[in-house]
PDB file of N, CA and C in Angstrom:
ATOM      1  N   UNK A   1      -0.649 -22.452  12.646  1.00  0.00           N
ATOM      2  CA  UNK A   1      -1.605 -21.399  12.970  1.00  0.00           C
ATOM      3  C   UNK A   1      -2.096 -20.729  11.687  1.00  0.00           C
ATOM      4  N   UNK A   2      -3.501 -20.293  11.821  1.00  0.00           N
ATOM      5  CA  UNK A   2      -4.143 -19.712  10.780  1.00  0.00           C
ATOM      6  C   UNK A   2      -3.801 -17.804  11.046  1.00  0.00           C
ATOM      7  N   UNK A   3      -3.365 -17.353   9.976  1.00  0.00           N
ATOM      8  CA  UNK A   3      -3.478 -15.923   9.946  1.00  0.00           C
ATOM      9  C   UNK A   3      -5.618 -15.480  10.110  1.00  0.00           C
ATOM     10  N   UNK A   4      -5.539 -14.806  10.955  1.00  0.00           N
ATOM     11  CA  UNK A   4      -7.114 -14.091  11.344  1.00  0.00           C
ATOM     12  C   UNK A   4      -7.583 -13.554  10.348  1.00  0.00           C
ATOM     13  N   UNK A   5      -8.948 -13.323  10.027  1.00  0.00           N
ATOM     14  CA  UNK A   5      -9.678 -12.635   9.289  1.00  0.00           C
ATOM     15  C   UNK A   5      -9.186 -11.476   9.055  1.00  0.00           C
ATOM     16  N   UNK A   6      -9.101 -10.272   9.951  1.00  0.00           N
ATOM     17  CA  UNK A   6      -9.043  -9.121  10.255  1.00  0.00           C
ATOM     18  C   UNK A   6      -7.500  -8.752   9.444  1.00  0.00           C
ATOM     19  N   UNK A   7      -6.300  -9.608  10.059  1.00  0.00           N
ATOM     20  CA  UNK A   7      -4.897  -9.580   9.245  1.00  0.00           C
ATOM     21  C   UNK A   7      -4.986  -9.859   7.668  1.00  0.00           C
ATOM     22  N   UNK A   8      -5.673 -10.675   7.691  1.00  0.00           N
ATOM     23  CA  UNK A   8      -5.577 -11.606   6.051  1.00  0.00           C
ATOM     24  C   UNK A   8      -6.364 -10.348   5.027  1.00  0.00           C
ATOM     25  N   UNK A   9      -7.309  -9.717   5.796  1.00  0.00           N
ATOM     26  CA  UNK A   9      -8.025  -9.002   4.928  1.00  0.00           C
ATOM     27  C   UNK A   9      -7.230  -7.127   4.306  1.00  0.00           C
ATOM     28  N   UNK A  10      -6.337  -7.030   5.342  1.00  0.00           N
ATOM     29  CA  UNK A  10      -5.479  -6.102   5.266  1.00  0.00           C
ATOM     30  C   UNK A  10      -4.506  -6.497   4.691  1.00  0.00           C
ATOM     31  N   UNK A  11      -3.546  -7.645   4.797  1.00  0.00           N
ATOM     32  CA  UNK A  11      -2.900  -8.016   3.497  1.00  0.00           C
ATOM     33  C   UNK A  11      -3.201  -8.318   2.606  1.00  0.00           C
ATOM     34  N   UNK A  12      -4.381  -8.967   2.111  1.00  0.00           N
ATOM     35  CA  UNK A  12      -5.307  -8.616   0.714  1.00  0.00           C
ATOM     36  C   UNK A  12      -4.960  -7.338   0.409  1.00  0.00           C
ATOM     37  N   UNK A  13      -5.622  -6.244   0.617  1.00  0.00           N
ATOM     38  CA  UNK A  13      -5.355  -4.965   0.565  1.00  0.00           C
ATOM     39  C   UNK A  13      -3.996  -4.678   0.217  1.00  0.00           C
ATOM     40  N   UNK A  14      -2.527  -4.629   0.823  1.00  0.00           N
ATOM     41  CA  UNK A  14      -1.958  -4.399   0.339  1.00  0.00           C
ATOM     42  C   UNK A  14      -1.362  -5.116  -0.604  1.00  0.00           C
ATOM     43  N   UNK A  15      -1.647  -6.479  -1.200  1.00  0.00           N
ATOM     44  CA  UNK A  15      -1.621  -7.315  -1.923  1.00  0.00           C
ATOM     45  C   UNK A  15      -2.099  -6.450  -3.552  1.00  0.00           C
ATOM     46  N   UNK A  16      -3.113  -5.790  -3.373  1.00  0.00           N
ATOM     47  CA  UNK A  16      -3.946  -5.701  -4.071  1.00  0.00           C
ATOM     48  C   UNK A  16      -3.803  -4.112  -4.756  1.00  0.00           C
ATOM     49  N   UNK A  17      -2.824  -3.174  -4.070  1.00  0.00           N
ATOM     50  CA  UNK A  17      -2.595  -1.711  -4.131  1.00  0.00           C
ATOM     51  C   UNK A  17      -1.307  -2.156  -4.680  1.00  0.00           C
ATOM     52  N   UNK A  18      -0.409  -3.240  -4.126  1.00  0.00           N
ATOM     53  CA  UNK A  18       0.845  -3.089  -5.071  1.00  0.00           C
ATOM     54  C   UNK A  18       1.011  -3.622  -6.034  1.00  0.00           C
ATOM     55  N   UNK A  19      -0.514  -4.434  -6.832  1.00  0.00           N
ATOM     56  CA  UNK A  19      -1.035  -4.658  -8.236  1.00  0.00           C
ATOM     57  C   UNK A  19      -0.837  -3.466  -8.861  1.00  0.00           C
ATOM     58  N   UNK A  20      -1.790  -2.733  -8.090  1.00  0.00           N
ATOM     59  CA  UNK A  20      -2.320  -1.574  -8.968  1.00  0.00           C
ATOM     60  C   UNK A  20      -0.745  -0.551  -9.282  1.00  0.00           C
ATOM     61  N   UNK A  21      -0.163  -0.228  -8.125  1.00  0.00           N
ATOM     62  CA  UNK A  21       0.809   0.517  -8.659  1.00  0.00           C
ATOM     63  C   UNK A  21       1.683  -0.083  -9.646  1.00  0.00           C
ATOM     64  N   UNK A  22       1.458  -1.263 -10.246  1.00  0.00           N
ATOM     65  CA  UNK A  22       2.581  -1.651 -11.296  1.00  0.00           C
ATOM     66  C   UNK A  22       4.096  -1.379 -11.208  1.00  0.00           C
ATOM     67  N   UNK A  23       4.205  -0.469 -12.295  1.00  0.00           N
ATOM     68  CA  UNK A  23       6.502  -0.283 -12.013  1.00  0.00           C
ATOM     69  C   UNK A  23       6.080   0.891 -10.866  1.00  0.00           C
ATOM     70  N   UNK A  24       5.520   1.619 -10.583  1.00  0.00           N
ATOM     71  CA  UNK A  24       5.661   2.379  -9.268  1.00  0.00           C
ATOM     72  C   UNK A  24       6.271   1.725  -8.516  1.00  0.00           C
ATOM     73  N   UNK A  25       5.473   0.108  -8.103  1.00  0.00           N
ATOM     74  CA  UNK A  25       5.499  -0.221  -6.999  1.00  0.00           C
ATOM     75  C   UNK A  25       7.231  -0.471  -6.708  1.00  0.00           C
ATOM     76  N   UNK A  26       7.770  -0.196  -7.166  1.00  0.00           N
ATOM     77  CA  UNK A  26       9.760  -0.301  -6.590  1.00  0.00           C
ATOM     78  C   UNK A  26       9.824   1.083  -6.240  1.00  0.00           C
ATOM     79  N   UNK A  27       9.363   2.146  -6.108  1.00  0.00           N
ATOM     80  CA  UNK A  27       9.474   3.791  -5.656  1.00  0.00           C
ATOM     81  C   UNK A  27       8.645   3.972  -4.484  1.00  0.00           C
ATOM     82  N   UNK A  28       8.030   3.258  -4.473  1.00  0.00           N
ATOM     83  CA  UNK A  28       6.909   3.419  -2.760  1.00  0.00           C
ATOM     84  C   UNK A  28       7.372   3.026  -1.914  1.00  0.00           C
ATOM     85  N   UNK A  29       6.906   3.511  -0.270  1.00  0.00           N
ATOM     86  CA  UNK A  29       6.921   3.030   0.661  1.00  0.00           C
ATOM     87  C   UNK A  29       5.674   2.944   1.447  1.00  0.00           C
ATOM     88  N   UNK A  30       5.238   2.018   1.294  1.00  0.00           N
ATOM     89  CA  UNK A  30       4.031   1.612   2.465  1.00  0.00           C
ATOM     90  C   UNK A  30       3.788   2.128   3.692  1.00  0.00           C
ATOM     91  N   UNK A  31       2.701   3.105   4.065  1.00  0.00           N
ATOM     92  CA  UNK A  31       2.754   3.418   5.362  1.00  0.00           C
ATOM     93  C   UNK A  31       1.836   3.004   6.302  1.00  0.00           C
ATOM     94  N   UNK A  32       1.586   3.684   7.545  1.00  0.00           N
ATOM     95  CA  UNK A  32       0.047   3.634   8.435  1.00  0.00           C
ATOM     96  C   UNK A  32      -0.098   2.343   8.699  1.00  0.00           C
ATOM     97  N   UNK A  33      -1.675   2.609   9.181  1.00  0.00           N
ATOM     98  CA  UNK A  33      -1.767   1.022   9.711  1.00  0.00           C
ATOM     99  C   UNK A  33      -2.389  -0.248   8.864  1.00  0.00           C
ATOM    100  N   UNK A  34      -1.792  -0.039   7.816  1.00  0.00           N
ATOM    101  CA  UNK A  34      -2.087  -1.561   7.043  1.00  0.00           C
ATOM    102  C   UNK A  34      -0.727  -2.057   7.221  1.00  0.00           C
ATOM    103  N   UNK A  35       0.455  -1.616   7.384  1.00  0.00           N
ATOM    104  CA  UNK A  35       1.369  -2.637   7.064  1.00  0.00           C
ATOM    105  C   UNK A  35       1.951  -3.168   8.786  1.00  0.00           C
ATOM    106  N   UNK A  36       0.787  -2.675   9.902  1.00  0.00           N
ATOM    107  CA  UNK A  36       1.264  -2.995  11.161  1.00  0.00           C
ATOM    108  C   UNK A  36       1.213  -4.957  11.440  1.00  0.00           C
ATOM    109  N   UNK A  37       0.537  -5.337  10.524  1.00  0.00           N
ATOM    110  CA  UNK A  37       0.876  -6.642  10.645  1.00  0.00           C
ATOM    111  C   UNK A  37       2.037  -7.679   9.703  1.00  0.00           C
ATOM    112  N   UNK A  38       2.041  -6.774   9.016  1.00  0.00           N
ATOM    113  CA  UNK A  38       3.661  -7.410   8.448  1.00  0.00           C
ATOM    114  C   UNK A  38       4.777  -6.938   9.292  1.00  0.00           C
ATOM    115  N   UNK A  39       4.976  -6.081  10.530  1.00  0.00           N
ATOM    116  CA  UNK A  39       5.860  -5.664  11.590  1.00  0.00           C
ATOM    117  C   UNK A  39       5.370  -6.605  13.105  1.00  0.00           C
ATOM    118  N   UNK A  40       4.442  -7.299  13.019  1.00  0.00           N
ATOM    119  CA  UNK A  40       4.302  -7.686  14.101  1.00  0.00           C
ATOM    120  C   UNK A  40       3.589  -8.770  14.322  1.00  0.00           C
ATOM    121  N   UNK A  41       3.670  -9.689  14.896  1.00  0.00           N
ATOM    122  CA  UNK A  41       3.548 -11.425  15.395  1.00  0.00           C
ATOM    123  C   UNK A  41       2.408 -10.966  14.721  1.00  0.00           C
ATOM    124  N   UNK A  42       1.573 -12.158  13.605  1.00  0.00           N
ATOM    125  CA  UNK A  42       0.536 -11.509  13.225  1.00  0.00           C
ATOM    126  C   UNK A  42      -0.819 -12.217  13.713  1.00  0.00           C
ATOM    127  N   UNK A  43      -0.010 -13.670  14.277  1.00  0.00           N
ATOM    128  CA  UNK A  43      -0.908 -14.581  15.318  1.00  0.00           C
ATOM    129  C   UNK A  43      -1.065 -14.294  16.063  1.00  0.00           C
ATOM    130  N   UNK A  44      -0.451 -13.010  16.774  1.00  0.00           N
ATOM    131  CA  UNK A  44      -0.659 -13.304  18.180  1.00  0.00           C
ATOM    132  C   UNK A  44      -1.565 -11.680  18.380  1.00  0.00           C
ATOM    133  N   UNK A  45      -1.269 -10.760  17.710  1.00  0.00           N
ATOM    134  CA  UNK A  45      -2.190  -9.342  17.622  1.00  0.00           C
ATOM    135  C   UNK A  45      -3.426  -9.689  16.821  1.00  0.00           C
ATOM    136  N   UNK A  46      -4.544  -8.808  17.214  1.00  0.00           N
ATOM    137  CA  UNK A  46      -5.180  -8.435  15.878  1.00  0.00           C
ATOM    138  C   UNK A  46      -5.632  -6.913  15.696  1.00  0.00           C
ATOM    139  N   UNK A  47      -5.791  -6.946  14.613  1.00  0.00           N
ATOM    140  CA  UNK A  47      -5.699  -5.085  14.149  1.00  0.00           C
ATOM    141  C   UNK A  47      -7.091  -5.059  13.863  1.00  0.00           C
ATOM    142  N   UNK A  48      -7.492  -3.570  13.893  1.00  0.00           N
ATOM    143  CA  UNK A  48      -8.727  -2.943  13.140  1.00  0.00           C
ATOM    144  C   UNK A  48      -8.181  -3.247  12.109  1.00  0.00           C
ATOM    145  N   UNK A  49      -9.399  -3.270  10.981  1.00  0.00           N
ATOM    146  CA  UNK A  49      -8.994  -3.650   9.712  1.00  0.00           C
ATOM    147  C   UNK A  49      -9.257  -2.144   9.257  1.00  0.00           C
ATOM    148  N   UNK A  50      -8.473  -1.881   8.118  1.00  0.00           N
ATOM    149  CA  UNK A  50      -8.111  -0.468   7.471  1.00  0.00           C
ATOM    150  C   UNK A  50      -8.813  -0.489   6.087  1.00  0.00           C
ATOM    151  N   UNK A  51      -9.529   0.596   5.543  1.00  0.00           N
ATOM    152  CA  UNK A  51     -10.038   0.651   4.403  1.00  0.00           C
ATOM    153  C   UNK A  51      -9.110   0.968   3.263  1.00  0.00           C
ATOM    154  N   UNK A  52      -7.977   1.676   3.844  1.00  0.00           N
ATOM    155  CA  UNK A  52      -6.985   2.315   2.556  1.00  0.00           C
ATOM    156  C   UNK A  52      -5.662   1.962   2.927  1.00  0.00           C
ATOM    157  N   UNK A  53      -5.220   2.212   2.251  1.00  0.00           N
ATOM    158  CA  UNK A  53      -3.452   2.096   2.137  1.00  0.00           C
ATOM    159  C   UNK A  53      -2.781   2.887   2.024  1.00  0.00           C
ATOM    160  N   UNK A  54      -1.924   3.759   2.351  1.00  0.00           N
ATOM    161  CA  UNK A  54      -1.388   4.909   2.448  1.00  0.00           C
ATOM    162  C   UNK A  54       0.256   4.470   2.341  1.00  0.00           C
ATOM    163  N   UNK A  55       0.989   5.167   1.128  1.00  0.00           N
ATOM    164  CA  UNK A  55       2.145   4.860   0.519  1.00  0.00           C
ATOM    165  C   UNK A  55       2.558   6.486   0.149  1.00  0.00           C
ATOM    166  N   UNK A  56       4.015   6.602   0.092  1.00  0.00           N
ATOM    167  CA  UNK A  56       4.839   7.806  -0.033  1.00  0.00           C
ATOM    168  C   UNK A  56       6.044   7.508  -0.981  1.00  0.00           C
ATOM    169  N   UNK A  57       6.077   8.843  -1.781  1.00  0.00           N
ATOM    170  CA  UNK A  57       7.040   8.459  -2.788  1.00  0.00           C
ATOM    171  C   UNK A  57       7.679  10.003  -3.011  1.00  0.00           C
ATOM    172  N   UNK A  58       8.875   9.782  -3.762  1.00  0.00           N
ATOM    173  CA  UNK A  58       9.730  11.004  -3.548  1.00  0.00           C
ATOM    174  C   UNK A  58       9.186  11.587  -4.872  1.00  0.00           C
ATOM    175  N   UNK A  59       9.295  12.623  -4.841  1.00  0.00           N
ATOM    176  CA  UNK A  59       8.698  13.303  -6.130  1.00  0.00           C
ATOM    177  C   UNK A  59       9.715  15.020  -5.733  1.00  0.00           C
ATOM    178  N   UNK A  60      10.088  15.609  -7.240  1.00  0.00           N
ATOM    179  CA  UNK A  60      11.113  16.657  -7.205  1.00  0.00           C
ATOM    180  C   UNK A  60      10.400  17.442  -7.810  1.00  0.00           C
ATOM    181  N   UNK A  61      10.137  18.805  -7.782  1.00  0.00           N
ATOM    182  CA  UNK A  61       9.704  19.303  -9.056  1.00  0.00           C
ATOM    183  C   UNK A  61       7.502  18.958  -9.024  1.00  0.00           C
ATOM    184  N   UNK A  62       6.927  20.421  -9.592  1.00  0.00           N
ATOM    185  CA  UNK A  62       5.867  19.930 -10.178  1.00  0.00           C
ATOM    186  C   UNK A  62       5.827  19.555 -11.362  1.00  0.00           C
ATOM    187  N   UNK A  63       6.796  19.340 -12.301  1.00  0.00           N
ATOM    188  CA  UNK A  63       6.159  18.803 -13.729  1.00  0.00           C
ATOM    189  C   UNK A  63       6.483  16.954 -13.391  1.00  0.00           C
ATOM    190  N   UNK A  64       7.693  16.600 -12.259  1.00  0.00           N
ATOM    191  CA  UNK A  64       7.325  15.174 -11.708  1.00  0.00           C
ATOM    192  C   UNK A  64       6.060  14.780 -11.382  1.00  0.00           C
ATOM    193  N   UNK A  65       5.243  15.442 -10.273  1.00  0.00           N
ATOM    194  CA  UNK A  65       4.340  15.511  -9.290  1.00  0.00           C
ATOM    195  C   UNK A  65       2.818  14.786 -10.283  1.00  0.00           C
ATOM    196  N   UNK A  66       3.460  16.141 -11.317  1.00  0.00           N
ATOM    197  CA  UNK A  66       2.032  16.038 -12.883  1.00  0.00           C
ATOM    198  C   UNK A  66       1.963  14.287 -13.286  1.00  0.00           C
ATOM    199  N   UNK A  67       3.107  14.149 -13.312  1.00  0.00           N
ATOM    200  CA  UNK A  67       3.397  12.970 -14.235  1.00  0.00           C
ATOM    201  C   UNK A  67       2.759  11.700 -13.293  1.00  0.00           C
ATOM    202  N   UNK A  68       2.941  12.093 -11.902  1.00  0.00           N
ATOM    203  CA  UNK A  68       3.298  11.052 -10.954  1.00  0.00           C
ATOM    204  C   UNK A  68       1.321  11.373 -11.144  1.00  0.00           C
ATOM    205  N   UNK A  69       0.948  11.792 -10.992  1.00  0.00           N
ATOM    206  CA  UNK A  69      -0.693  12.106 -10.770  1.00  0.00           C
ATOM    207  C   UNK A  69      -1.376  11.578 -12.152  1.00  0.00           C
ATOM    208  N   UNK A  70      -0.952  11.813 -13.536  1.00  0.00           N
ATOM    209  CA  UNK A  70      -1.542  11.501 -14.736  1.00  0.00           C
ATOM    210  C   UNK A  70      -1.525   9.843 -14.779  1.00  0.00           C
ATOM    211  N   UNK A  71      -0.566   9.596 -13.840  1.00  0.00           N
ATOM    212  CA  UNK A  71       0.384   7.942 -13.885  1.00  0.00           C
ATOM    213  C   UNK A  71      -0.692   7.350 -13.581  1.00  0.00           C
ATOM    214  N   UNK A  72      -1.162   7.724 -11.747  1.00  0.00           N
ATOM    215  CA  UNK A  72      -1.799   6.847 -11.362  1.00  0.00           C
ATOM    216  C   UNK A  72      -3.216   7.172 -11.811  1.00  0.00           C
ATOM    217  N   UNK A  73      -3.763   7.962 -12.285  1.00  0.00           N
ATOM    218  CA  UNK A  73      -5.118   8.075 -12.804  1.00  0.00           C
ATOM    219  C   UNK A  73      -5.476   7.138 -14.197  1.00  0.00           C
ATOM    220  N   UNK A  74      -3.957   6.868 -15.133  1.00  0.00           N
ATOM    221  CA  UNK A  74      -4.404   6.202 -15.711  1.00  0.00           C
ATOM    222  C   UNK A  74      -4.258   6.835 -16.958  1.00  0.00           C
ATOM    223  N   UNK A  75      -4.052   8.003 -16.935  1.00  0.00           N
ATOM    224  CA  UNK A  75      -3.909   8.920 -18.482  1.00  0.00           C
ATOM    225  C   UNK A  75      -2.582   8.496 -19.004  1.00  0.00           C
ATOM    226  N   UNK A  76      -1.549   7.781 -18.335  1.00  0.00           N
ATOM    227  CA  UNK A  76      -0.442   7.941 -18.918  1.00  0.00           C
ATOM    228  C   UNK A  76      -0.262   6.135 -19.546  1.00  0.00           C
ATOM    229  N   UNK A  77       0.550   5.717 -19.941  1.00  0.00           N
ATOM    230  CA  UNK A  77       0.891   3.808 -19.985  1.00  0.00           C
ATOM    231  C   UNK A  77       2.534   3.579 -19.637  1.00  0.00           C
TER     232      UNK A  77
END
């Protein structure tokens, strides 16, 4: 069986966000509905396809929060 348009294009997506977060990406957790097809028969559902990706990470403190914000904008390496 072929994975659907609609699935394939949402795992692109998150394919493609846990590029971008680099070493983040071991501190995230993936949320919402992009990752409803990696939880579920993915042949046999199909999903709205989702524009964003929505991920949560623990953060202590605002001078973390700063860091965690400069990170992903790109000001930091």
């Amino acid at each position: 069986m072929e994975i659907n348009k609609v699935n394939a294009s949402v795992i692109y997506l998150l394919e493609k966000a846990a590029t971008a977060l680099g070493t983040l990406l071991t501190k995230v957790v993936f949320t919402g509905g992009s990752i409803v097809p990696i939880y579920l028969d993915r042949y046999q559902y199909e999903f709205r396809p989702t524009q964003d990706v929505d991920c949560v990470i623990e953060i202590t403190g605002r001078v973390a929060y700063s860091r965690l914000e400069k990170k992903l904008r790109g000001d930091l390496a």
